[in-house]
C-alpha atoms as a PDB file:
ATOM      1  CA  UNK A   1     -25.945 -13.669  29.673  1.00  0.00           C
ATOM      2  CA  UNK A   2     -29.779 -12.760  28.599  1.00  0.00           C
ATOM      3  CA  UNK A   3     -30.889 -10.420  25.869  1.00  0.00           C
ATOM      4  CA  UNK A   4     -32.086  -8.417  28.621  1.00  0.00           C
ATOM      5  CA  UNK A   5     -29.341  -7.990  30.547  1.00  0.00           C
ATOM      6  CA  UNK A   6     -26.918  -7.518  27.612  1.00  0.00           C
ATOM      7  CA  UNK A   7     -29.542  -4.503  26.731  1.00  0.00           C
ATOM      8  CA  UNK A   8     -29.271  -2.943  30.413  1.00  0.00           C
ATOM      9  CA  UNK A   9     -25.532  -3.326  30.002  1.00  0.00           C
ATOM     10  CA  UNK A  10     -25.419  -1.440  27.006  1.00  0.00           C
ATOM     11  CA  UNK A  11     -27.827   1.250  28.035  1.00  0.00           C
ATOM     12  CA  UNK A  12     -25.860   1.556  30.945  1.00  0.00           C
ATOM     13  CA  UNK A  13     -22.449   1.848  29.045  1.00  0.00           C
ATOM     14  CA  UNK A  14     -24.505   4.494  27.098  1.00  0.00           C
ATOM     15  CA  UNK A  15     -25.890   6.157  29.899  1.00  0.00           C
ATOM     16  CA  UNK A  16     -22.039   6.555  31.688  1.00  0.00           C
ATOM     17  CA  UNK A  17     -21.003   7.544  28.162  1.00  0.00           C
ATOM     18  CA  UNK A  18     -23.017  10.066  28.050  1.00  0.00           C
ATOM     19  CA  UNK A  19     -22.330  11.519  31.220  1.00  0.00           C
ATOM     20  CA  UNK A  20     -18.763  11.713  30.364  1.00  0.00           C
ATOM     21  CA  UNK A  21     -19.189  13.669  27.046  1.00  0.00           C
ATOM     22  CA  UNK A  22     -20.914  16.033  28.746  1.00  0.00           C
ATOM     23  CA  UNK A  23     -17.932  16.881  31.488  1.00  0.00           C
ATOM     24  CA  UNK A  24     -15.461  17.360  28.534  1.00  0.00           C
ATOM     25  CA  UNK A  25     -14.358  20.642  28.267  1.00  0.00           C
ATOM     26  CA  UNK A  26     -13.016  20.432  24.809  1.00  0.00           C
ATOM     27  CA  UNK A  27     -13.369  18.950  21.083  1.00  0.00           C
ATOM     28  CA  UNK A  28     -10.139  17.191  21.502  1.00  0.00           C
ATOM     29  CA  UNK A  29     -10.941  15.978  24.781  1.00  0.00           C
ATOM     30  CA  UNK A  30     -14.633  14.747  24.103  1.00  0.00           C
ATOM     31  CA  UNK A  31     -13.344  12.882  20.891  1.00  0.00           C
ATOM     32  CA  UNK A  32     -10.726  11.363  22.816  1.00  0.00           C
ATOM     33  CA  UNK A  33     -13.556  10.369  25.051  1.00  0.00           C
ATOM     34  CA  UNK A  34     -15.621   8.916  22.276  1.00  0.00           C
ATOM     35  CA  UNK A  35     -13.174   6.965  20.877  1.00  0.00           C
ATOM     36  CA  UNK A  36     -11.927   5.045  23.844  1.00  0.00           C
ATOM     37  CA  UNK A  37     -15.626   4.732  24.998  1.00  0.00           C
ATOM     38  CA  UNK A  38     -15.599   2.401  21.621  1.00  0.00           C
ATOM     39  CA  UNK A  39     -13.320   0.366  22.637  1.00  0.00           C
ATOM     40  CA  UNK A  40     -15.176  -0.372  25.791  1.00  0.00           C
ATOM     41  CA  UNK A  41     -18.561  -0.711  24.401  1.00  0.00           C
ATOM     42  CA  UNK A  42     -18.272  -2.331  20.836  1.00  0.00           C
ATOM     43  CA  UNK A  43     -17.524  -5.963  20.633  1.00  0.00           C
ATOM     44  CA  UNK A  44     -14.548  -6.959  18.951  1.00  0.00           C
ATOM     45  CA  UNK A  45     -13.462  -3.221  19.118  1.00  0.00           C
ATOM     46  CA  UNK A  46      -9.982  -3.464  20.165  1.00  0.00           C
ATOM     47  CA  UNK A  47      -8.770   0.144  18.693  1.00  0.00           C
ATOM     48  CA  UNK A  48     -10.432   3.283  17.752  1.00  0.00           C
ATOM     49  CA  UNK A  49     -10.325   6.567  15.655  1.00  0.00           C
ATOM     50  CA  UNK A  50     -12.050   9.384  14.245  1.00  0.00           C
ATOM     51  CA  UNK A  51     -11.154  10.428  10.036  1.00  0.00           C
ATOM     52  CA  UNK A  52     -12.481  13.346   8.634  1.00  0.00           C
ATOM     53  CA  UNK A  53     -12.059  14.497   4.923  1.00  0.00           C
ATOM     54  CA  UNK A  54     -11.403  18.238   4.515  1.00  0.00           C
ATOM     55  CA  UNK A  55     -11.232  19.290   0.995  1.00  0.00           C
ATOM     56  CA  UNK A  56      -9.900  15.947   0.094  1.00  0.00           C
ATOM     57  CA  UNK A  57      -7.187  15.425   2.466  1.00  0.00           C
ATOM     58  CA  UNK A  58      -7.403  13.079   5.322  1.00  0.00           C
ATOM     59  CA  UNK A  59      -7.139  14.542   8.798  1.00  0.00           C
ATOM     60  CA  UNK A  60      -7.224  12.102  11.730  1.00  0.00           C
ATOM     61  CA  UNK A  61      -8.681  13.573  14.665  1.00  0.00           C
ATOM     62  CA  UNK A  62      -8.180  11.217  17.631  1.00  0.00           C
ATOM     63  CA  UNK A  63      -6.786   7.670  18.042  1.00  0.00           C
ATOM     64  CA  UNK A  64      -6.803   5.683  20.994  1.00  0.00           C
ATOM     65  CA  UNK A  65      -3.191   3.604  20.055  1.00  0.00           C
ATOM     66  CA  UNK A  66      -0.328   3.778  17.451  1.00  0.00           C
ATOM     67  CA  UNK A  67      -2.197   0.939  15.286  1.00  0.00           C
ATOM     68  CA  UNK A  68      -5.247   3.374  14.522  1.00  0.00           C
ATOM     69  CA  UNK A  69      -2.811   5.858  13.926  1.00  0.00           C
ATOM     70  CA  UNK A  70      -1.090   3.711  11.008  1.00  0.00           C
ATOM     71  CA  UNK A  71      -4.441   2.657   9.803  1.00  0.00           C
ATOM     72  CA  UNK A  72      -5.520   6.521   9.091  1.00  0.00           C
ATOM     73  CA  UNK A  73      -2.281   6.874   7.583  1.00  0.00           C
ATOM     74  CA  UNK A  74      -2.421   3.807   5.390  1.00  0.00           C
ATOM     75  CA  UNK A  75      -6.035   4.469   4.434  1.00  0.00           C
ATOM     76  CA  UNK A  76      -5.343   8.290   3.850  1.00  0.00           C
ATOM     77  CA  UNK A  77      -2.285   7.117   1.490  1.00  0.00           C
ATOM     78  CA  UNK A  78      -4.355   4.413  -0.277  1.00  0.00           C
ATOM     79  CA  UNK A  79      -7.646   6.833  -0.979  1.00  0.00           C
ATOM     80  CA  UNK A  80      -9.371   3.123   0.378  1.00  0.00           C
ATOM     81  CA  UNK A  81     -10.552   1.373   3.340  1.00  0.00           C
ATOM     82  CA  UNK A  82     -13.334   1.346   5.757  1.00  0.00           C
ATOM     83  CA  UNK A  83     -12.672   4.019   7.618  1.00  0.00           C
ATOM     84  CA  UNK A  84     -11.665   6.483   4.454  1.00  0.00           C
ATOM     85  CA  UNK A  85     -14.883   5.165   2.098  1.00  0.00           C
ATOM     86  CA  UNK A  86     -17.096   6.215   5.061  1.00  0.00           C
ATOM     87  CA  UNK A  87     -15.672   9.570   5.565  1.00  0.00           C
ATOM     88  CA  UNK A  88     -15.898   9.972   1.991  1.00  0.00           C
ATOM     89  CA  UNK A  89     -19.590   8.977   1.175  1.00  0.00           C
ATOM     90  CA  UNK A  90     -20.616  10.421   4.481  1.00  0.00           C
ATOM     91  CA  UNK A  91     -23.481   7.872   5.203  1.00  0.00           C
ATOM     92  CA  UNK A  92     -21.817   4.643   4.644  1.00  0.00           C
ATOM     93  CA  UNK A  93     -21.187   2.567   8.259  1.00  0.00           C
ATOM     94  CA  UNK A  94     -19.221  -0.340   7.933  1.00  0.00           C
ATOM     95  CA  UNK A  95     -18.717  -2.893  10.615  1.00  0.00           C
ATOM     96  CA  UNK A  96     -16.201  -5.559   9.616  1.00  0.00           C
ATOM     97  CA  UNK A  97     -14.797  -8.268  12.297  1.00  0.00           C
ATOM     98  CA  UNK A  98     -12.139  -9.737   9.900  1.00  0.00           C
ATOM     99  CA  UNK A  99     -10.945  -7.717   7.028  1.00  0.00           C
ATOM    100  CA  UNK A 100     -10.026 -10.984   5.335  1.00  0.00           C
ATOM    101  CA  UNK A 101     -13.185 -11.163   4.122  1.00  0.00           C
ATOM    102  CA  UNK A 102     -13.968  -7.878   2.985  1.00  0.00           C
ATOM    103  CA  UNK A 103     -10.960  -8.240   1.088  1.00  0.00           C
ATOM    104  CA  UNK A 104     -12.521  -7.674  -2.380  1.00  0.00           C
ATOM    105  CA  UNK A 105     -13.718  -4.158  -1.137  1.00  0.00           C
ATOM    106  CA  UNK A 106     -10.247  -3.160   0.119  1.00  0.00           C
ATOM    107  CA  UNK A 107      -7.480  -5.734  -1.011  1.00  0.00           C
ATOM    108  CA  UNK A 108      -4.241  -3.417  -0.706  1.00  0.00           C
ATOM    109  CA  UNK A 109      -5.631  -1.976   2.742  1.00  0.00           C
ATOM    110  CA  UNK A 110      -6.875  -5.483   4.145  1.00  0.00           C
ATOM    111  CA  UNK A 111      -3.328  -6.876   2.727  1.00  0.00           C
ATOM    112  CA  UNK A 112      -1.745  -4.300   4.921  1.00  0.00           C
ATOM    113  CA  UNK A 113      -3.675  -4.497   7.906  1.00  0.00           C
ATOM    114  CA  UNK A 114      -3.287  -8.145   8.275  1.00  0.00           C
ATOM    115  CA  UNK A 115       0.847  -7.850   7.948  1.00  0.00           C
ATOM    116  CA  UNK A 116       0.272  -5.582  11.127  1.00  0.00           C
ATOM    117  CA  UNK A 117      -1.403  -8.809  12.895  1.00  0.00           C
ATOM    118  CA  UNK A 118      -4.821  -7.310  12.685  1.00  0.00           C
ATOM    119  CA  UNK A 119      -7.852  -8.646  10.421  1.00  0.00           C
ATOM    120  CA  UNK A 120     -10.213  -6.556  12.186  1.00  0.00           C
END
């Protein structure tokens, strides 16, 4: 596939995204939306979430499966992972495609996550 066309795919993805959002007629409902629209457009993306931090506590929002679900949990219990260290310093992103390497960021979490079958 060209650079080109992987950029009209995405826009398009984007595009049909976008549309969708907009014909939610709830939070719940549009962050549903959002997070199974990652699945479909992120590579390697294979389950989704949103985590929010409200006066310290964890509060997991949406989940698109039972795995991301656990993971909130985990991370919430831990105070550590991805998901929980970007909630918590609000403009950290991380992308990680195998947590076995980004094991010296997050050892009990990546520990965990990999005795569920999942690295990523």
């Amino acid at each position: 596939m060209s650079e080109c066309s992987e950029w009209t795919d995405l826009a398009t993805g984007l595009a049909g995204m976008a549309r969708d959002l907009l014909a939610q007629y709830s939070v719940h409902g549009t962050l549903d939306r959002i997070t199974s629209h990652a699945v479909g457009l992120v590579d390697g993306c294979a389950s989704a979430g949103v985590q929010v931090l409200r006066g310290g506590r964890v509060h997991t929002l949406s989940v698109t499966d039972n795995l991301a679900r656990a993971s909130d949990r985990k991370q919430a219990e831990l105070r550590s992972g991805p998901c929980f260290d970007a909630a918590y310093h609000k403009q950290k992103v991380y992308r990680i495609a195998d947590l076995t390497t980004a094991e010296h960021r997050w050892p009990r979490y990546a520990s965990w996550r990999v005795s569920w079958g999942s690295a990523a």
